[in-house]
N, C-alpha and C. Protein backbone atom coordinates (compact mmCIF):
# COMPACT_ATOMS: atom_id res chain seq x y z
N UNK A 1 82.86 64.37 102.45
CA UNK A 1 83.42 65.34 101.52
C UNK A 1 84.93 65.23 101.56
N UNK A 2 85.51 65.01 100.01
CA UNK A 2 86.96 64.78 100.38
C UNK A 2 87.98 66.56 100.45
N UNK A 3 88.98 66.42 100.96
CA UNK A 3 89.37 67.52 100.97
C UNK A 3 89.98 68.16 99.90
N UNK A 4 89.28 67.73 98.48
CA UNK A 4 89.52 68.58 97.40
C UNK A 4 88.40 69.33 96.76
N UNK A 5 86.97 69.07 97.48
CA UNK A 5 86.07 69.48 97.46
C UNK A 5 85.12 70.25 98.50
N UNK A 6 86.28 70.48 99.65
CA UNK A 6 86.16 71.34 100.54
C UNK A 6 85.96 72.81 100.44
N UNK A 7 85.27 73.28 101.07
CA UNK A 7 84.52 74.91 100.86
C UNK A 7 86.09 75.44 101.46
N UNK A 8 86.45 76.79 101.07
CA UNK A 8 88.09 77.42 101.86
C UNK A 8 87.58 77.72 103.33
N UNK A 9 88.31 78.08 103.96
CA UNK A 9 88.35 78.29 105.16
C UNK A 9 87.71 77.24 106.83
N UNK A 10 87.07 77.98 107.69
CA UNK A 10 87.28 76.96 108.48
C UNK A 10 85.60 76.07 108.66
N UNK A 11 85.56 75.15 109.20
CA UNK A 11 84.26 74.63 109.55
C UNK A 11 83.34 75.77 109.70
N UNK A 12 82.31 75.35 109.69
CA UNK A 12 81.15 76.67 109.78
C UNK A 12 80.67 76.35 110.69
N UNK A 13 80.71 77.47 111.36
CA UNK A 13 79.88 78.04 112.67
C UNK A 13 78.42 77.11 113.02
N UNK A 14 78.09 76.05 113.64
CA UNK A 14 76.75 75.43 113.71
C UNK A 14 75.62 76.61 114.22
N UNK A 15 74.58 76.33 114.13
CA UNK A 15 73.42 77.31 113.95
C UNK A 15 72.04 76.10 114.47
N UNK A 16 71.51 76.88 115.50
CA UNK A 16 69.80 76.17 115.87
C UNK A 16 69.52 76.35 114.79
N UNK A 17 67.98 74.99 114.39
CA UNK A 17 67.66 74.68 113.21
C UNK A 17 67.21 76.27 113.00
N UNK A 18 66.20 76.94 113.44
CA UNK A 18 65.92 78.02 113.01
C UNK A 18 66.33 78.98 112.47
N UNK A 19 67.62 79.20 113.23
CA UNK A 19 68.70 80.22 112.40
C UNK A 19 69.25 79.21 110.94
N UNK A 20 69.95 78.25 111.10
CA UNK A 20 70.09 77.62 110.09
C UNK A 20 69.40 77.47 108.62
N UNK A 21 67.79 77.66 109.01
CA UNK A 21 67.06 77.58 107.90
C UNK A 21 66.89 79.28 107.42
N UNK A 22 66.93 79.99 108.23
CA UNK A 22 66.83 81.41 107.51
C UNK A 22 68.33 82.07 106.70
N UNK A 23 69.71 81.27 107.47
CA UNK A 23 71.07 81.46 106.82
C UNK A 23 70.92 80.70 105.64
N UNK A 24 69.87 79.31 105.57
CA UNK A 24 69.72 79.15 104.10
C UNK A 24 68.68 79.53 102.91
N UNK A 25 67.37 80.38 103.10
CA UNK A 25 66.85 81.07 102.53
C UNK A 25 67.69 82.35 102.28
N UNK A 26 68.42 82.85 102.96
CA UNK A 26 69.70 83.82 102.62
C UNK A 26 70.38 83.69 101.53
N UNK A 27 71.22 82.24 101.97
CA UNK A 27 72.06 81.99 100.93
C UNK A 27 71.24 82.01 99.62
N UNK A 28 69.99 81.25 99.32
CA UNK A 28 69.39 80.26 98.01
C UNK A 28 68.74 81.77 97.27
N UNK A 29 68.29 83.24 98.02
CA UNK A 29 68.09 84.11 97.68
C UNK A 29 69.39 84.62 96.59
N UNK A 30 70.55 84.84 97.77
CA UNK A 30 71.78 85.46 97.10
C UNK A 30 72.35 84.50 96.08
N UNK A 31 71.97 83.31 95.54
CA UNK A 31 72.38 82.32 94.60
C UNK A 31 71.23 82.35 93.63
N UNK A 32 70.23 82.83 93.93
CA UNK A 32 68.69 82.93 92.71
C UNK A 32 69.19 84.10 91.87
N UNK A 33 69.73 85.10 92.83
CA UNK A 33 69.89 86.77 91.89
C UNK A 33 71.04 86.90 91.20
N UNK A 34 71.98 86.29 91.59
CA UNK A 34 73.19 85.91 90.99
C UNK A 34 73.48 87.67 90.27
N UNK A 35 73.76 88.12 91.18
CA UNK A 35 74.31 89.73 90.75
C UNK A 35 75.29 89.82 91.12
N UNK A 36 75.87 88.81 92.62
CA UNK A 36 76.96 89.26 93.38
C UNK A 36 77.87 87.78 92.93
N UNK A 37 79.54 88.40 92.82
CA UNK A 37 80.45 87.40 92.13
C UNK A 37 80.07 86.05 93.62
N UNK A 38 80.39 84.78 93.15
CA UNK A 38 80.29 83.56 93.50
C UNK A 38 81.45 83.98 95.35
N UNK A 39 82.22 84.26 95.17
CA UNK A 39 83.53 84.93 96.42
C UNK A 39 82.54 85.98 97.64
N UNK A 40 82.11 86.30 96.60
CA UNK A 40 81.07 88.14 97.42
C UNK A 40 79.77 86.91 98.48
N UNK A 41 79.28 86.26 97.62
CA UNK A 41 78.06 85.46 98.16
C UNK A 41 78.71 84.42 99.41
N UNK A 42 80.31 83.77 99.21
CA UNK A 42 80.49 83.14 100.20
C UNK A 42 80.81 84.01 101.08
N UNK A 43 81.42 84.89 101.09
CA UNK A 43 81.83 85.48 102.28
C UNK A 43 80.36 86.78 102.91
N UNK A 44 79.55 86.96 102.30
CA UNK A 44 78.29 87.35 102.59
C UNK A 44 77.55 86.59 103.86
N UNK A 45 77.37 84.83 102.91
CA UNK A 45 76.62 84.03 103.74
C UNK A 45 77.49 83.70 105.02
N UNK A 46 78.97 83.35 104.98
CA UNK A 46 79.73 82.86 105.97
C UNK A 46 79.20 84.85 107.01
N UNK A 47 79.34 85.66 106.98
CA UNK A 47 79.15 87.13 108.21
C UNK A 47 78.01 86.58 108.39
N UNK A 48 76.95 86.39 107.66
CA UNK A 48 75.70 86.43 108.25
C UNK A 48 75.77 85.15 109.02
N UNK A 49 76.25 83.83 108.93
CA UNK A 49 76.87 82.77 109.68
C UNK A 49 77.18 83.39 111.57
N UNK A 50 78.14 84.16 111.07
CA UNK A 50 79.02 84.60 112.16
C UNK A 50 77.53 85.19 113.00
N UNK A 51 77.49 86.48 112.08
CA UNK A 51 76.16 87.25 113.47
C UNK A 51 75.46 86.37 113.53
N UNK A 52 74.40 85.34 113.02
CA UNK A 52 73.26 84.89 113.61
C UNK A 52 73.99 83.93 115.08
N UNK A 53 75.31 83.27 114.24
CA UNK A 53 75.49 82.62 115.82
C UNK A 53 75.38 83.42 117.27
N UNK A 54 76.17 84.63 117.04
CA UNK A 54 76.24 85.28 117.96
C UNK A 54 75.39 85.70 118.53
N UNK A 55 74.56 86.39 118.18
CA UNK A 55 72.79 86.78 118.19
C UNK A 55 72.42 85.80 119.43
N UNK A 56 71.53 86.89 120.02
CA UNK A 56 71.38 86.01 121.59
C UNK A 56 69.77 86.19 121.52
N UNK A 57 68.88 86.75 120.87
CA UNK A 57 67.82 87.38 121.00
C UNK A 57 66.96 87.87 119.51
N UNK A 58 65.75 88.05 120.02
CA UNK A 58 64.88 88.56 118.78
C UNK A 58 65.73 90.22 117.90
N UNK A 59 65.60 89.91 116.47
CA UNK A 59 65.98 90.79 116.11
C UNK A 59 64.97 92.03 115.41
N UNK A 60 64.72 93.08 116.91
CA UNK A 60 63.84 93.83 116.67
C UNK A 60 64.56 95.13 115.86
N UNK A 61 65.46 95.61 116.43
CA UNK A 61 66.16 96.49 116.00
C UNK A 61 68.02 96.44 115.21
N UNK A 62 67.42 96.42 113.87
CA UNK A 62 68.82 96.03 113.21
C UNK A 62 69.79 96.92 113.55
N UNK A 63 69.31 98.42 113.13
CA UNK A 63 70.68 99.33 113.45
C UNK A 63 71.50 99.16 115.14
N UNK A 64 71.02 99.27 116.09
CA UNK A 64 71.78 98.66 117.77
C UNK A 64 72.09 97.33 117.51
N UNK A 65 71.76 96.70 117.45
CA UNK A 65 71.58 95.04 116.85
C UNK A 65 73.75 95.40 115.84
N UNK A 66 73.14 95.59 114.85
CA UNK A 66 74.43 95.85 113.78
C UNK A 66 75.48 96.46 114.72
N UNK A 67 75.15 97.39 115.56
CA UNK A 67 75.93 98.63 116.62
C UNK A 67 76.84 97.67 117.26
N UNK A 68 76.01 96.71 117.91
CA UNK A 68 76.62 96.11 119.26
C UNK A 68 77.64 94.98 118.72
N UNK A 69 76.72 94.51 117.28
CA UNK A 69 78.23 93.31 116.77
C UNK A 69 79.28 93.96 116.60
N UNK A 70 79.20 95.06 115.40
CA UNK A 70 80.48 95.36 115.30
C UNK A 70 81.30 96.01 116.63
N UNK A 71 80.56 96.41 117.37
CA UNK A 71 81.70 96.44 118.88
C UNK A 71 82.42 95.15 119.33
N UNK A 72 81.26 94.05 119.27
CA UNK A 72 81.49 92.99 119.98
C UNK A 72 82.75 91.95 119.07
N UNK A 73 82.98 92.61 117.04
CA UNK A 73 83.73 92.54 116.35
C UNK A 73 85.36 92.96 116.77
N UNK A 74 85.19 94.29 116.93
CA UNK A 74 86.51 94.84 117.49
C UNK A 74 87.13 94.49 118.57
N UNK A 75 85.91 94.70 119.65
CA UNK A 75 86.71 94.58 120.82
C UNK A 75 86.74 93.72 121.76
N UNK A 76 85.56 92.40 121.47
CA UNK A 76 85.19 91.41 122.03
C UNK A 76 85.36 89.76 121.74
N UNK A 77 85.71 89.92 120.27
CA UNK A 77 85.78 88.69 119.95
C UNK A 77 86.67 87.44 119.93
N UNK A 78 87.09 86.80 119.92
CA UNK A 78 88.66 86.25 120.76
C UNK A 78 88.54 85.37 118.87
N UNK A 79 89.40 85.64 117.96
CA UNK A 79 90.13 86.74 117.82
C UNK A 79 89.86 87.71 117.46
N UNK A 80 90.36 88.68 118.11
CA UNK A 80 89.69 90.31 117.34
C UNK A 80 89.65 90.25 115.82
N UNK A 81 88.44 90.93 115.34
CA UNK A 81 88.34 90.77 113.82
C UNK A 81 88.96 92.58 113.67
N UNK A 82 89.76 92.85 112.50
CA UNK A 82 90.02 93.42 112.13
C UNK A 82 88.81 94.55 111.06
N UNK A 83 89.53 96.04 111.22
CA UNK A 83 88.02 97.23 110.81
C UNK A 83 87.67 96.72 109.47
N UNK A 84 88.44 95.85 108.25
CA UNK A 84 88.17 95.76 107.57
C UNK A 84 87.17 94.28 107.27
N UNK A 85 87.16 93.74 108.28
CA UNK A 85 86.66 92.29 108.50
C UNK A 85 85.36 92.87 109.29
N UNK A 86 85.28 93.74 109.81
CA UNK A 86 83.94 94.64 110.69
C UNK A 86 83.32 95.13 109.58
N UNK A 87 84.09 95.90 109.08
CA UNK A 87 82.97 96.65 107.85
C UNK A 87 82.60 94.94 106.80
N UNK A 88 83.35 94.82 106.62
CA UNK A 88 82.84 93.73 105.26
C UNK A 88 81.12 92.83 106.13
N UNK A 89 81.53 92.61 107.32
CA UNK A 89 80.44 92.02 108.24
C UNK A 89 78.64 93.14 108.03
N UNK A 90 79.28 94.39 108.15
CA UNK A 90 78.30 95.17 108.15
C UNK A 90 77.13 95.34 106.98
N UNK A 91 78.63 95.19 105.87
CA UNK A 91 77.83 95.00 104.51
C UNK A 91 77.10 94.00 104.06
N UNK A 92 77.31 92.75 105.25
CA UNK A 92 76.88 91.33 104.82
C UNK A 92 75.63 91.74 105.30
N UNK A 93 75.39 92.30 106.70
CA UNK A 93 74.15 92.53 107.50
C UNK A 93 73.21 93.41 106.91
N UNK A 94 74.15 94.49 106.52
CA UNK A 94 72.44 95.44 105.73
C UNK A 94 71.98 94.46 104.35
N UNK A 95 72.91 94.08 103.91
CA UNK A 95 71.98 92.99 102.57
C UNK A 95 71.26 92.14 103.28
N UNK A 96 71.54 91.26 104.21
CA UNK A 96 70.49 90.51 105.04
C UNK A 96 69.50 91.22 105.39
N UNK A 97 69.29 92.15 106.06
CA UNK A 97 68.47 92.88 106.84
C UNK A 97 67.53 93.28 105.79
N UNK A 98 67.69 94.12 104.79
CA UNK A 98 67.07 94.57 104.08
C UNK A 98 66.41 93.24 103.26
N UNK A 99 66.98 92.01 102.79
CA UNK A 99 65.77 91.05 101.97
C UNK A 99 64.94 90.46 103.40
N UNK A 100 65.22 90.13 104.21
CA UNK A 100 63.68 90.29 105.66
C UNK A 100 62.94 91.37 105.48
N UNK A 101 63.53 92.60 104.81
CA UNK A 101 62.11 93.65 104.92
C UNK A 101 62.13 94.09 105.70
N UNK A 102 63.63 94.24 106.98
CA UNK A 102 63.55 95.17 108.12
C UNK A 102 64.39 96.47 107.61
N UNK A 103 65.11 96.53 106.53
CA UNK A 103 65.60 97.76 105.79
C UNK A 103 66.78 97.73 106.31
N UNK A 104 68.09 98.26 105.62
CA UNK A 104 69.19 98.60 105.99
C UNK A 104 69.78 99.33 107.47
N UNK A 105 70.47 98.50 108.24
CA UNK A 105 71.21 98.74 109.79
C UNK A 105 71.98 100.20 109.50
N UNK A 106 72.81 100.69 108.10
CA UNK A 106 73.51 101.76 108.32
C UNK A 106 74.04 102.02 109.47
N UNK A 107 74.93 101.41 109.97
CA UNK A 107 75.89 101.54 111.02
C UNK A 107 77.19 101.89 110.22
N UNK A 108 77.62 103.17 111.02
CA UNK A 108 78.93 104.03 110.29
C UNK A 108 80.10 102.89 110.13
N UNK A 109 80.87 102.87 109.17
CA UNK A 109 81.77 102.27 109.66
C UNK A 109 82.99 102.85 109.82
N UNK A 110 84.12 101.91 109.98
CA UNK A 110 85.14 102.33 110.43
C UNK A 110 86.01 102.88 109.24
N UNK A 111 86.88 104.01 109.74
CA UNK A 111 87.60 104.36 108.45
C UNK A 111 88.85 103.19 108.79
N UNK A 112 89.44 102.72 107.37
CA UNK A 112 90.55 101.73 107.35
C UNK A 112 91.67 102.81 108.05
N UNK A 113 92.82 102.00 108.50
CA UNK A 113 93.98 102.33 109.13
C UNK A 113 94.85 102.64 107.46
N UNK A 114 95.74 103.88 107.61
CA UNK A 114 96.50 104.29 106.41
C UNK A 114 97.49 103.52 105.54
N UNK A 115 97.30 103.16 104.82
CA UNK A 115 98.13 102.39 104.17
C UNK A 115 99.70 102.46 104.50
N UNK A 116 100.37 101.67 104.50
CA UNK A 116 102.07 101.89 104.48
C UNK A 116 102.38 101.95 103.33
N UNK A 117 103.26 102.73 102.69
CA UNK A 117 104.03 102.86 101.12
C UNK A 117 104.16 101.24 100.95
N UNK A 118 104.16 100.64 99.62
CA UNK A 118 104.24 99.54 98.84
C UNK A 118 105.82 99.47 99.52
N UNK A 119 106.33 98.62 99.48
CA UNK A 119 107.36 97.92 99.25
C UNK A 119 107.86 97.44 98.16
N UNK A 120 109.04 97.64 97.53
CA UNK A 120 109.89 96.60 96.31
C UNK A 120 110.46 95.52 97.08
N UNK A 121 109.89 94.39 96.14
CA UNK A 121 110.47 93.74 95.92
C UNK A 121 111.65 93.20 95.38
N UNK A 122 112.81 92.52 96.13
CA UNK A 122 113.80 92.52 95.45
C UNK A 122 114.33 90.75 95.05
N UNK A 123 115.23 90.78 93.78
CA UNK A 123 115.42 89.51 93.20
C UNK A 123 114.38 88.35 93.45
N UNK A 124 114.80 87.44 94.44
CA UNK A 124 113.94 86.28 94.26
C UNK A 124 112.87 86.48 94.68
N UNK A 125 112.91 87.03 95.60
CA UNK A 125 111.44 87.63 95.93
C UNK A 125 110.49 87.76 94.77
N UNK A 126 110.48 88.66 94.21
CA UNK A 126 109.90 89.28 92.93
C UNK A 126 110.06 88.44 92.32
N UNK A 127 110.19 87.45 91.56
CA UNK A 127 110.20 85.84 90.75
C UNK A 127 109.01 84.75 91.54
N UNK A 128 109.69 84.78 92.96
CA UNK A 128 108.52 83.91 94.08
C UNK A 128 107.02 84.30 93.87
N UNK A 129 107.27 85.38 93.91
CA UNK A 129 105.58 86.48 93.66
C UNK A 129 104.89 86.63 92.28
N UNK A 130 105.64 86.62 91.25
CA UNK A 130 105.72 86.44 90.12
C UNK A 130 104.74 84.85 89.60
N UNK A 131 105.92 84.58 90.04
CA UNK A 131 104.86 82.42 89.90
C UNK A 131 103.50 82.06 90.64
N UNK A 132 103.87 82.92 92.07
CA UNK A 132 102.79 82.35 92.74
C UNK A 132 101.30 83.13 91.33
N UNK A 133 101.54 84.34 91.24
CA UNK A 133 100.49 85.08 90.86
C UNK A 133 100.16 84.60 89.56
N UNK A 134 100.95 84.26 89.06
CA UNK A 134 101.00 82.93 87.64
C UNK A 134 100.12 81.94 87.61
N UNK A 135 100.29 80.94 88.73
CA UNK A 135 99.52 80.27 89.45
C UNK A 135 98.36 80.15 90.11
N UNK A 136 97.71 81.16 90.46
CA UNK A 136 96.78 81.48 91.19
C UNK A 136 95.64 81.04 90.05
N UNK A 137 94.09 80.70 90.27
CA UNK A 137 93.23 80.32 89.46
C UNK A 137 92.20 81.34 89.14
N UNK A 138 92.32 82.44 90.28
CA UNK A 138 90.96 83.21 89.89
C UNK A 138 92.12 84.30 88.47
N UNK A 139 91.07 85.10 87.74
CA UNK A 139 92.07 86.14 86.66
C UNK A 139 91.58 87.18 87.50
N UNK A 140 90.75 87.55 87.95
CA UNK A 140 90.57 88.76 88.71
C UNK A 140 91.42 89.01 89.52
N UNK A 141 92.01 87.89 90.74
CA UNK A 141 93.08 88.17 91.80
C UNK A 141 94.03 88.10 91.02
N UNK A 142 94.80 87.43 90.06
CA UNK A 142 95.88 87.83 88.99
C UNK A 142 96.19 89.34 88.61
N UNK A 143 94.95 89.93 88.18
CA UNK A 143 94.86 90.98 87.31
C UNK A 143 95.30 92.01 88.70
N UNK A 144 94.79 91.88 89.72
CA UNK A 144 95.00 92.58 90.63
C UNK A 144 96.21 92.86 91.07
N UNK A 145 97.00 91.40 91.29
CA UNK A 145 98.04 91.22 91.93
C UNK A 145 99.09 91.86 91.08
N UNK A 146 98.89 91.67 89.68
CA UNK A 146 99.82 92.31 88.80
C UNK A 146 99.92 94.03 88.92
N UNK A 147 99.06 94.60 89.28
CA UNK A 147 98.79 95.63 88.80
C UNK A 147 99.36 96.41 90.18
């Protein structure tokens, strides 16, 4: 695969064949229903990636199961994943959980840390930011960035 046809981010997590084949009945599910944007489904399949590696054991109980990653998210993981990288994980897991037919983990999540006031941008700055967002390919992150 040349590196213009590279998936973003980093190598993926390897997986025993077993886990491997259920992270890909996952994926080929969340690509059959095509409800969730093409971005939502990679970063879906890449959490569920993450927990099955981690996963040491039968998964009898999703909600402790869900409990103990996202601890093992915050406070264990070298590098710590951030509450908003925990919750997004959580959301990957109850959609997993629930197409197995073991039903939604509902593990609380974390409330986000308070925003800091926006910042202005000043002169070149605001031009630099300007182009990049010009540039960018998705219109959704455009539309965003503008706004």
């Amino acid at each position: 695969m040349t590196s213009e046809n590279s998936p973003r981010g980093a190598r993926p997590t390897p997986l025993p064949p077993d886990r491997a084949e259920l992270l890909g009945a996952y994926a080929d599910a969340l690509d059959a229903e095509g409800k969730l944007a093409a971005d939502t489904r990679r970063t879906y399949v890449s959490r569920v990636r993450m927990f099955l590696a981690w996963l040491s054991g039968p998964l009898t109980d999703p909600a402790a199961v869900a409990e103990r990653y996202r601890h093992y998210l915050l406070h264990e993981a070298e590098p710590l994943r951030s509450v908003r990288y925990s919750n997004n994980a959580l959301s990957a897991l109850d959609d997993f959980f629930a197409r197995l037919g073991l039903g939604r983990a509902a593990v609380a999540r974390d409330g986000l840390p308070a925003a800091a006031e926006p910042r202005v941008l000043a002169g070149d700055a605001r031009a630099d930011w300007l182009r990049a967002v010009e540039a960018w390919p998705h219109a959704r992150d455009r539309l965003l960035a503008l706004l």
